[in-house]
Protein backbone atom coordinates (compact mmCIF):
# COMPACT_ATOMS: atom_id res chain seq x y z
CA UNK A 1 213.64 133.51 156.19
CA UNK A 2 212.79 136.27 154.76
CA UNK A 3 215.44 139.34 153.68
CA UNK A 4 215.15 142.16 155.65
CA UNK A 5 216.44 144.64 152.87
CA UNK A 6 215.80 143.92 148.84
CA UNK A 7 215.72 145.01 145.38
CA UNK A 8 212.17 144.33 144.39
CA UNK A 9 211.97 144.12 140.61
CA UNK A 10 208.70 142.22 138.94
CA UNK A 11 208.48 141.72 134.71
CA UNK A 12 205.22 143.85 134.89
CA UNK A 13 203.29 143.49 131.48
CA UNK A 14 202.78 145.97 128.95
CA UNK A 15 199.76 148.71 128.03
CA UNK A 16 198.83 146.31 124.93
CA UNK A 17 198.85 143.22 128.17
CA UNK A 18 196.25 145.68 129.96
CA UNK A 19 193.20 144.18 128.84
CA UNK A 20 193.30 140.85 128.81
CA UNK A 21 194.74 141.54 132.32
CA UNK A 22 191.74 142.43 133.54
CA UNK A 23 189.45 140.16 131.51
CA UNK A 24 191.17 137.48 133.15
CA UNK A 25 190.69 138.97 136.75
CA UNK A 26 186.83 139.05 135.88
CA UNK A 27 186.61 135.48 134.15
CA UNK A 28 188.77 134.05 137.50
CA UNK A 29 186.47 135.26 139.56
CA UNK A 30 183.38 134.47 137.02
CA UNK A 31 182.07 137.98 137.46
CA UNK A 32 179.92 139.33 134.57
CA UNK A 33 180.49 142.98 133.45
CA UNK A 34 177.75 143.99 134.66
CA UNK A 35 179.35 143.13 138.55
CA UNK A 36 181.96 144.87 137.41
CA UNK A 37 180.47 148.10 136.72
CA UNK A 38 178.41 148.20 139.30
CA UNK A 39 181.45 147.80 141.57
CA UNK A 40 183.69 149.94 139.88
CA UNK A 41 181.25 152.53 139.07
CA UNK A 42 182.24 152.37 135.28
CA UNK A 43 180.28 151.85 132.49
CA UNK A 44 179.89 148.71 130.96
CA UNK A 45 180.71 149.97 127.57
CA UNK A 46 183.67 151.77 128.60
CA UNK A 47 185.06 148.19 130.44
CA UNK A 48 184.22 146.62 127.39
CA UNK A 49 186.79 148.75 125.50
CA UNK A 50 189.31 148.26 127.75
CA UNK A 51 189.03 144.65 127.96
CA UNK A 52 189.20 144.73 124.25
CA UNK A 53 192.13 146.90 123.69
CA UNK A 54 189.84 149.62 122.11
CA UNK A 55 190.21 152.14 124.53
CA UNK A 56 193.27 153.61 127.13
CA UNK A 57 192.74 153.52 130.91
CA UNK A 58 193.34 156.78 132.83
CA UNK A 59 194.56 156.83 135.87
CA UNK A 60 191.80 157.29 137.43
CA UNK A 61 189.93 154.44 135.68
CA UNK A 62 192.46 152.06 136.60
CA UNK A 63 192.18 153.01 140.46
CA UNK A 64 188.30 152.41 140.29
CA UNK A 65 189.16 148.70 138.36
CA UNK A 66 191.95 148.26 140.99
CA UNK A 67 189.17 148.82 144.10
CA UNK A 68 186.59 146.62 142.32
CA UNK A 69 188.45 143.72 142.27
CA UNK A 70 190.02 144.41 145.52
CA UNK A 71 193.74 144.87 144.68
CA UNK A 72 196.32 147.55 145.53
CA UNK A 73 197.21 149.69 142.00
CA UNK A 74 200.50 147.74 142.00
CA UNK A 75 198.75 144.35 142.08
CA UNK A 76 196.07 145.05 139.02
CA UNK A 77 199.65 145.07 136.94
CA UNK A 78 201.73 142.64 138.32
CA UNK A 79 201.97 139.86 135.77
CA UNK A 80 203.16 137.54 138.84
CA UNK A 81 200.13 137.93 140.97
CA UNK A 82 198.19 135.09 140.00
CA UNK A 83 194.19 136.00 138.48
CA UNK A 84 192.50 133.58 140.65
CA UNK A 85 194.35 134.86 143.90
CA UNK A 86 192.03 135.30 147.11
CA UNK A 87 190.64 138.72 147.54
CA UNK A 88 192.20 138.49 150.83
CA UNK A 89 195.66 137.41 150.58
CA UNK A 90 198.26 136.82 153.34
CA UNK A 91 199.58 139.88 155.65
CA UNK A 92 202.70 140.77 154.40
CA UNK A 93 205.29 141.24 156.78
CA UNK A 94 206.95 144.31 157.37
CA UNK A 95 210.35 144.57 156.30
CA UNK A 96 212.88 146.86 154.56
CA UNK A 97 212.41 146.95 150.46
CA UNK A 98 213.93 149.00 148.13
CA UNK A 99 213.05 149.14 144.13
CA UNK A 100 214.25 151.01 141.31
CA UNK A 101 213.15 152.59 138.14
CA UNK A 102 215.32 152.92 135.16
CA UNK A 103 214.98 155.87 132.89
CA UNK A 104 212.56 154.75 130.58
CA UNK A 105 211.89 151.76 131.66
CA UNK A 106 208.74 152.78 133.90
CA UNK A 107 205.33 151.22 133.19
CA UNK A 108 203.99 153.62 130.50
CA UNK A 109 200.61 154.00 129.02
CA UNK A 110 198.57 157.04 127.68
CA UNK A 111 195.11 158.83 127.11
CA UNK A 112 194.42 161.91 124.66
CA UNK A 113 195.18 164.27 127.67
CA UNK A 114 198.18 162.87 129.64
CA UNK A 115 200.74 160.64 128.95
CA UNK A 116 201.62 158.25 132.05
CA UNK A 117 205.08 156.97 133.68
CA UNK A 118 204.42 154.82 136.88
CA UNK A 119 207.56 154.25 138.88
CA UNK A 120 208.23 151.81 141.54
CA UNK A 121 205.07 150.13 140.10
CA UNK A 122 206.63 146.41 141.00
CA UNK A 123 206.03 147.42 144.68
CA UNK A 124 202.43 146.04 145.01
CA UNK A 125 202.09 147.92 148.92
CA UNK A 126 203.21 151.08 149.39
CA UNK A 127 201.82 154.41 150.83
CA UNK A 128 201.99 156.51 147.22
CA UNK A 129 202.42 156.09 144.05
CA UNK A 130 204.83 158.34 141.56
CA UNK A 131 203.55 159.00 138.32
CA UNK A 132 205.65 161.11 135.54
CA UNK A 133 203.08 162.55 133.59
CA UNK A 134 203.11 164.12 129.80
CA UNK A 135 200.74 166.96 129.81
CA UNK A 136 199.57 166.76 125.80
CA UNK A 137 196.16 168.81 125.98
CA UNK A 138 196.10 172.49 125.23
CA UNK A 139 192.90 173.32 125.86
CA UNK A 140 191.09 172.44 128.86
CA UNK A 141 189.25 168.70 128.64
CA UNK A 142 185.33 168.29 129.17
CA UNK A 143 184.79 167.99 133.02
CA UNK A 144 183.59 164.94 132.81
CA UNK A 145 187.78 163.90 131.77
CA UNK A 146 188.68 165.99 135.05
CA UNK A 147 190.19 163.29 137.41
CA UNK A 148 189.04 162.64 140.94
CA UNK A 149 190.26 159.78 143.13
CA UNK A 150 190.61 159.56 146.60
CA UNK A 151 193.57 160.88 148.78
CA UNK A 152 196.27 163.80 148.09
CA UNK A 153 198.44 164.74 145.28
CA UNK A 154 201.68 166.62 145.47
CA UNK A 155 202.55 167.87 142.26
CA UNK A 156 205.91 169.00 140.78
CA UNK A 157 206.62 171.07 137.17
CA UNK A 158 209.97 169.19 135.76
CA UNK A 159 209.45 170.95 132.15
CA UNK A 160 207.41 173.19 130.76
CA UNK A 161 205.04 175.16 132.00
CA UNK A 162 201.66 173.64 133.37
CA UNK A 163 198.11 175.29 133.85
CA UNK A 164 196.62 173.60 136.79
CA UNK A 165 192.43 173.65 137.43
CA UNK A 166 190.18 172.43 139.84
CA UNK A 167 186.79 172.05 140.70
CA UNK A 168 187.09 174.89 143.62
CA UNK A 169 190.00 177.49 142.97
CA UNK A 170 191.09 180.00 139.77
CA UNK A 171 193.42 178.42 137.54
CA UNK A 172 197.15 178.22 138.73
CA UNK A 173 200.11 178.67 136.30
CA UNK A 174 202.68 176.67 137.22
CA UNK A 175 206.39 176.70 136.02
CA UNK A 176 209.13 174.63 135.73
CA UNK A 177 210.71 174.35 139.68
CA UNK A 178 206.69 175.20 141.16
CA UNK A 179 204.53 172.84 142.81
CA UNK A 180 200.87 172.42 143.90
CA UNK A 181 199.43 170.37 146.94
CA UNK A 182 195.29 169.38 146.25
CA UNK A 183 192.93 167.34 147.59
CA UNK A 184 192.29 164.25 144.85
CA UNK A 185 189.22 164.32 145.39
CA UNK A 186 188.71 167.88 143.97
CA UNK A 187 188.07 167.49 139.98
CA UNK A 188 191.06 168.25 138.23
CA UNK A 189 192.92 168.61 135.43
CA UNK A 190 196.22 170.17 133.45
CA UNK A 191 197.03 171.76 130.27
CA UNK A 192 200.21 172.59 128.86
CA UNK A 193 200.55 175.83 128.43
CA UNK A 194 204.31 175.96 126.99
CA UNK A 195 205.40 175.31 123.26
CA UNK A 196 206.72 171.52 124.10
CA UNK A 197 204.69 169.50 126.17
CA UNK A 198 204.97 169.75 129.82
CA UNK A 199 206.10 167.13 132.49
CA UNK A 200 205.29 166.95 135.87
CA UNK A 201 206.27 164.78 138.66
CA UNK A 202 202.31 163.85 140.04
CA UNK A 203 202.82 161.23 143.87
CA UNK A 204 199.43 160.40 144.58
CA UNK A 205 199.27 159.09 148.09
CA UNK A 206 196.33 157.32 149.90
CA UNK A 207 196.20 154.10 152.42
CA UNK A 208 192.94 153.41 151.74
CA UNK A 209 193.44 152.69 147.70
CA UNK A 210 197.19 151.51 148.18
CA UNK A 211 196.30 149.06 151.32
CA UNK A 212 193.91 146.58 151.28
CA UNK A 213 191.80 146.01 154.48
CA UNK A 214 193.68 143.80 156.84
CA UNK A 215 197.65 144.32 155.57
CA UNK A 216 200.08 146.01 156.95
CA UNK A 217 200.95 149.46 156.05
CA UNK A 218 202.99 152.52 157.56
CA UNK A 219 202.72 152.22 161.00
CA UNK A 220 201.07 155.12 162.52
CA UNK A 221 203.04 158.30 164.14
């Protein structure tokens, strides 16, 4: 029988693990990347890269990846989810869970722009995900490096002070103890706009990317 209440905690692998991760996923499945792109909506260069270590994911890029091959964001890291699972794995049942993130020990990787901390990222369904995010750009990145996935973002200054922009409003200064509320699917993007790096708490929160079709998720209100 299942518990009702647990401490979830998965070895989940590391940035450097990343792309052989997901070359694995494709070879399991014996998709070209060519598939892949088209599913993802990458390019096949820029898959390439990844596979091969040459490049970092974004967050962003990693949610398209995680839809392509039909897995939650939690799944595409989970080193115990095995590559050649079904696409459409068993329902889970609903129960009480609980998980944990150490300082520090949150599953870290990092682009030219943003430096990423996932928490709770052993939790492979769940409503949101929690990112701690290292704002290193001073200057605003190309739009084409603006990110845009689906669902909400609540965002939260911890240090620093942040310079938020999107696709559709003025920038908007934001200081330590401020927060923001956008629509993901808005272009967007962050500079730091005090001497250190800033940090800012980012949840991004949508039950389409986070649950597959035909799980169980938060029951409706």
């Amino acid at each position: 029988m299942a518990k009702s209440h647990q401490d979830v905690k998965e070895a989940l692998p590391t940035e450097s693990d990343f792309g052989n991760r997901i070359k694995s996923l494709r070879q399991a499945r014996q998709w070209t990347l060519e598939q892949v792109a088209e599913s993802s909506g990458l390019s096949i260069s820029t898959l390439s890269k990844i596979e091969n270590g040459q490049v970092s994911a974004s967050f962003d890029t990693l949610v398209k990846i995680a839809n392509a091959y039909h897995l939650s964001f939690g799944e595409l890291f989970s080193a115990q989810r095995p590559v050649e699972a079904p696409l459409t794995p068993a329902v889970p049942p609903i129960s009480g869970r609980r998980t944990f993130t150490r300082a520090g020990e949150g599953l870290a990787f990092t682009t030219d722009n943003y430096g990423y901390n996932v928490h709770s990222a052993e939790l492979t369904h769940k409503g949101m995900i929690p990112l701690i995010m290292q704002i290193k750009a001073r200057k605003v990145p190309a739009k084409a490096e603006w990110s845009s996935h689906e669902g909400e973002e609540f965002i939260y200054v911890t240090q620093g002070v942040t310079e938020l922009h999107t696709a559709w409003y003025a920038p908007l200064r934001l200081e330590t103890g401020d927060s923001a509320y956008i629509d993901s699917t808005m272009p967007h993007a962050f500079i730091s706009l005090s001497e250190e790096d800033a940090h800012i708490l980012s949840i991004c929160m949508t039950q389409r990317l986070f649950f597959k079709e035909g799980t169980v998720g938060i029951p409706a209100e």
